[in-house]
N, C-alpha and C. Protein backbone atom coordinates (compact mmCIF):
# COMPACT_ATOMS: atom_id res chain seq x y z
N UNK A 1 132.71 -40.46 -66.61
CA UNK A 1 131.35 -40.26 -67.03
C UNK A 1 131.32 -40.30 -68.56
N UNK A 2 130.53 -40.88 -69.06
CA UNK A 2 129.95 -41.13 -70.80
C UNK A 2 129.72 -39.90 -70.87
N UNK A 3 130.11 -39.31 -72.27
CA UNK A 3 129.69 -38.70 -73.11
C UNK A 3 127.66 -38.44 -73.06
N UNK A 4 127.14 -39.67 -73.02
CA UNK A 4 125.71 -39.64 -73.11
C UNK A 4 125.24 -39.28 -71.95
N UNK A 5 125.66 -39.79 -70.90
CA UNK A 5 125.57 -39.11 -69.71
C UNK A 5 125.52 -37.27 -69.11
N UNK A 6 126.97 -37.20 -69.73
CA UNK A 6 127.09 -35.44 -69.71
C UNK A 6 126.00 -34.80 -70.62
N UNK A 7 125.49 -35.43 -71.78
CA UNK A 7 124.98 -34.67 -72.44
C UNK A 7 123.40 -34.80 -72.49
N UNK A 8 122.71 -36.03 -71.28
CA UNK A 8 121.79 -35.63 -70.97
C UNK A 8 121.94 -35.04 -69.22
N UNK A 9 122.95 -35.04 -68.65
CA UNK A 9 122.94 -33.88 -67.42
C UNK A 9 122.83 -32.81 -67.83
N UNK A 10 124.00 -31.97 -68.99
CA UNK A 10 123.53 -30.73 -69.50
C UNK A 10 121.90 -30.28 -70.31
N UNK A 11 121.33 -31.29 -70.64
CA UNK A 11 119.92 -31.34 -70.67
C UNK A 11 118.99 -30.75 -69.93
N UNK A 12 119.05 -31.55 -69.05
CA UNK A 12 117.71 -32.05 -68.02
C UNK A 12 117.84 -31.72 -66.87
N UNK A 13 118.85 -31.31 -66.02
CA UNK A 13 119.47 -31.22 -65.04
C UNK A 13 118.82 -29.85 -64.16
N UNK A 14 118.54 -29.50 -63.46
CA UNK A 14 118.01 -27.97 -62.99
C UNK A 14 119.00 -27.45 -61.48
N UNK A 15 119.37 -28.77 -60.96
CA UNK A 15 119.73 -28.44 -59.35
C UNK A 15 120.71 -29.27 -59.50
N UNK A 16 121.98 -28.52 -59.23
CA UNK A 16 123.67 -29.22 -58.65
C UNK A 16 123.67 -29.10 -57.13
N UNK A 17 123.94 -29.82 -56.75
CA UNK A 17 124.13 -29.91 -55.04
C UNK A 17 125.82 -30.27 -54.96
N UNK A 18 126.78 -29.55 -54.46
CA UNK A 18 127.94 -30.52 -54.60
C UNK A 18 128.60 -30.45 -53.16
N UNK A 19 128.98 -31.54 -52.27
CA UNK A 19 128.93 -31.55 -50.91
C UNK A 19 130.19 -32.25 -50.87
N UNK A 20 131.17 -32.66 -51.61
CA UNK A 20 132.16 -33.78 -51.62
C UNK A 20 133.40 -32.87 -51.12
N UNK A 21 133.96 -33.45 -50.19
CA UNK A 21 135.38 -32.98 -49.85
C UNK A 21 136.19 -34.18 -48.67
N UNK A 22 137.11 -33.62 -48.82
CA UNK A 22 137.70 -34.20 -47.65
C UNK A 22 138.74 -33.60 -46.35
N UNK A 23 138.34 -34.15 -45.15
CA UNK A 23 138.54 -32.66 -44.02
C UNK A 23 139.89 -33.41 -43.35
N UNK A 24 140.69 -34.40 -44.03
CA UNK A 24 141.65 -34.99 -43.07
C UNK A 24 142.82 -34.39 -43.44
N UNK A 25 143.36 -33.87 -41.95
CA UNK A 25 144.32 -32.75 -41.89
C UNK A 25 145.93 -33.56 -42.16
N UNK A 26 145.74 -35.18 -42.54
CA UNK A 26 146.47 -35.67 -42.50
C UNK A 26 146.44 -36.38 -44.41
N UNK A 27 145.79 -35.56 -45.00
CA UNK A 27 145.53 -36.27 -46.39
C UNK A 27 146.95 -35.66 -47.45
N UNK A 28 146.86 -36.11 -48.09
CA UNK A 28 148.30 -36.14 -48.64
C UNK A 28 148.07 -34.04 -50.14
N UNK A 29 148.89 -33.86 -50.30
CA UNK A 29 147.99 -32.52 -50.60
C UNK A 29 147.62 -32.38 -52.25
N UNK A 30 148.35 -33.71 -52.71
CA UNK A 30 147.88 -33.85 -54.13
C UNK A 30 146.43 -34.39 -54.09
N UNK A 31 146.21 -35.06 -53.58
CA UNK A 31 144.74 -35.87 -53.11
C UNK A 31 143.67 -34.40 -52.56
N UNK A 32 143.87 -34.06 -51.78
CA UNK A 32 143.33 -32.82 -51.11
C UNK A 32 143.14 -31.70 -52.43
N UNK A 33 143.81 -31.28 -52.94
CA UNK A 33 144.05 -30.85 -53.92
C UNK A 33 143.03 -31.18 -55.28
N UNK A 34 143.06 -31.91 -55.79
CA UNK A 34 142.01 -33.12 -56.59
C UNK A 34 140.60 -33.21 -56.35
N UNK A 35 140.79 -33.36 -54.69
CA UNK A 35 139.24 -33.60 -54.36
C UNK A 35 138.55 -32.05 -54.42
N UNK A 36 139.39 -31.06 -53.50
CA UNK A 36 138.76 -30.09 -52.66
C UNK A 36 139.11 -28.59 -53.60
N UNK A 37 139.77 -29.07 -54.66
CA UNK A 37 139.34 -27.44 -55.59
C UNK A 37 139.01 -27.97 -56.88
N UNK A 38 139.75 -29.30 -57.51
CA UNK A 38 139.63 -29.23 -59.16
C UNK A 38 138.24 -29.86 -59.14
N UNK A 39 137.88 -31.17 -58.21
CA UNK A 39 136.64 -31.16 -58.08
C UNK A 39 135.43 -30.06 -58.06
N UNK A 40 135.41 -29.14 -57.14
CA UNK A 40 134.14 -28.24 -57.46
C UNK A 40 134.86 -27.45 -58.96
N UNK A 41 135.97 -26.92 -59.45
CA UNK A 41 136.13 -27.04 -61.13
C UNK A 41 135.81 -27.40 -61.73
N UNK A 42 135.71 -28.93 -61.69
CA UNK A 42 135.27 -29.60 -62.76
C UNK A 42 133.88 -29.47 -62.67
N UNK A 43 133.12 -29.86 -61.68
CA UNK A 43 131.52 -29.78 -61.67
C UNK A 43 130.67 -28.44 -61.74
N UNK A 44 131.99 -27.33 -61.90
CA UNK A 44 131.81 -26.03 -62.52
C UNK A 44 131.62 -26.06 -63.72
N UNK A 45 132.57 -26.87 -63.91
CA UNK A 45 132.49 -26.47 -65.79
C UNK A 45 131.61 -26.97 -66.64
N UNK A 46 131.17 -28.25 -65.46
CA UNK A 46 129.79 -28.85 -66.40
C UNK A 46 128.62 -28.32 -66.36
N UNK A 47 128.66 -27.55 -64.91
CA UNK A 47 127.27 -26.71 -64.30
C UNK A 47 126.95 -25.86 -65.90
N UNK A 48 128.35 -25.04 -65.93
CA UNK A 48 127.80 -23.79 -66.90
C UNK A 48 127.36 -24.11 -68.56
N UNK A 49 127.51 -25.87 -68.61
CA UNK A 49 127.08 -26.38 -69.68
C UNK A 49 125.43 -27.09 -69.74
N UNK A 50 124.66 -26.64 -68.65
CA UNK A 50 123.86 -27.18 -68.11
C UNK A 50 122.49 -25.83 -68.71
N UNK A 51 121.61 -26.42 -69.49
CA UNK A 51 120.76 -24.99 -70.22
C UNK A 51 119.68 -24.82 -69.41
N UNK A 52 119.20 -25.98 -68.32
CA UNK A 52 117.67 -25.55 -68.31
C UNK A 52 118.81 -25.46 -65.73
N UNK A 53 119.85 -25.27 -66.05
CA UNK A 53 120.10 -24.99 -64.31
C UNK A 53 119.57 -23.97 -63.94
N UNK A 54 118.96 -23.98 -62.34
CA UNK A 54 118.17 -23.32 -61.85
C UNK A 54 119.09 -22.83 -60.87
N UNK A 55 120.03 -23.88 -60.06
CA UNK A 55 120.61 -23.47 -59.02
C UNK A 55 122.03 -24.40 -58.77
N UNK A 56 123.02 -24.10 -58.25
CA UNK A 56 124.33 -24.49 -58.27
C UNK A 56 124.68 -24.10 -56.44
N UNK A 57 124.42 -25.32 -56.07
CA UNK A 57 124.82 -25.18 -54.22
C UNK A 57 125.87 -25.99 -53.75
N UNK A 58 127.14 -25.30 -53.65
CA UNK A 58 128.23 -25.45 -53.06
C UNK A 58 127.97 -25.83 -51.32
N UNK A 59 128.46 -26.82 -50.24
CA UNK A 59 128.46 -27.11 -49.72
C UNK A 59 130.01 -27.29 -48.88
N UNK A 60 130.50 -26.33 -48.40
CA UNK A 60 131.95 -25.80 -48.19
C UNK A 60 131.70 -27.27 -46.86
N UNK A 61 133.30 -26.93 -46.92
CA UNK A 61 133.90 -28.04 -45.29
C UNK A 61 133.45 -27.24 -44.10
N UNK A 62 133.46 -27.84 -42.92
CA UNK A 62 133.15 -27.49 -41.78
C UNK A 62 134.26 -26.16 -41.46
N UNK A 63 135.56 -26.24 -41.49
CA UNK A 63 136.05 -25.54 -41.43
C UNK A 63 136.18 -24.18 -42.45
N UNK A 64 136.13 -23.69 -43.35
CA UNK A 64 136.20 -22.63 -44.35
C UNK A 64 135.57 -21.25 -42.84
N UNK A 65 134.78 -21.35 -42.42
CA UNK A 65 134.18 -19.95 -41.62
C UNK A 65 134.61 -20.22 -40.28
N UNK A 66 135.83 -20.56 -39.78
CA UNK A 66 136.06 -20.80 -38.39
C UNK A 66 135.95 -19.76 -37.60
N UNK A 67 135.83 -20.03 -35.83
CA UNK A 67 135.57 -18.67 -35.28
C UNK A 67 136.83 -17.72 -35.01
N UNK A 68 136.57 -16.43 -35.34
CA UNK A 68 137.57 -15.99 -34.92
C UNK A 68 137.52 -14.94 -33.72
N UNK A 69 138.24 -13.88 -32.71
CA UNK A 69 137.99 -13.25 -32.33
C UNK A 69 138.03 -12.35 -33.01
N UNK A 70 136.48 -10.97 -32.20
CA UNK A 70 136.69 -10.15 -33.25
C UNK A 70 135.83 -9.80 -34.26
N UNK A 71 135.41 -10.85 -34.63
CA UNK A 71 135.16 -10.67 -36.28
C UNK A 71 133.23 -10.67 -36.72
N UNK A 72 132.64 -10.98 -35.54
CA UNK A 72 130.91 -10.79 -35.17
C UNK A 72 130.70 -12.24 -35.85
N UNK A 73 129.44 -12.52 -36.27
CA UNK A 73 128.58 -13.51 -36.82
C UNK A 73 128.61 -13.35 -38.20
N UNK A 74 129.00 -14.67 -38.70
CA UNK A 74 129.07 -14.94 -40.16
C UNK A 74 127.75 -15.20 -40.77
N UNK A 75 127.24 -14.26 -41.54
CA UNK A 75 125.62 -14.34 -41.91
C UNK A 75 125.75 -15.61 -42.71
N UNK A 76 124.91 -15.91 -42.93
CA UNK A 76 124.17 -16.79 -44.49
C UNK A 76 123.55 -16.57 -45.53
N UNK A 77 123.95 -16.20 -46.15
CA UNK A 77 123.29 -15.32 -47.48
C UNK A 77 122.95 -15.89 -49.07
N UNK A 78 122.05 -15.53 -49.59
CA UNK A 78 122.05 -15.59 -51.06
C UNK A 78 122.33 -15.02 -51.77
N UNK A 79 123.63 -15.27 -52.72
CA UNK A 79 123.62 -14.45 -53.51
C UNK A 79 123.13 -14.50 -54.62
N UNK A 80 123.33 -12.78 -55.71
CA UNK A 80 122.65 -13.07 -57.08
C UNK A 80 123.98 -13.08 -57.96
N UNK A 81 123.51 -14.06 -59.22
CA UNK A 81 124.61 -14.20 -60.41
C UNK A 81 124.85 -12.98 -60.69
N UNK A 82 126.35 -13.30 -61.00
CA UNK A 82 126.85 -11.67 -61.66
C UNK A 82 127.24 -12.12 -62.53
């Protein structure tokens, strides 16, 4: 990404949506790795460079809340910035 780019996303920008991962149990773990933590990192670090953001929505893999026994219903919640 340009320089001019980042610095009109940190502009103008109000809503991050970030949904990118990859769920193949067969992906190599440097790749997995790259995509599925430094990725939402990196689009962290630009979020918090972002002046007029309203909202920052993470979009986890299918798996992260699997069922377990035991354990009741996993709410859905909003949280507030701390």
């Amino acid at each position: 990404m340009s320089d001019y780019d980042k610095e009109t996303i940190c502009r103008e920008v109000t809503v991050i949506l970030r949904g990118a991962a990859t769920t193949k149990f067969t992906e190599h773990i440097q790749t997995a790795l790259r995509v599925n933590v430094l990725g939402v990192q990196n689009i962290l670090q630009l979020a918090k460079k972002c002046l007029v953001l309203r909202s920052f929505v993470h979009v986890s893999t299918a798996y992260v809340n699997f069922p377990q026994k035991n354990v009741g219903i996993v709410q859905e919640a909003v949280y507030n910035r701390t």
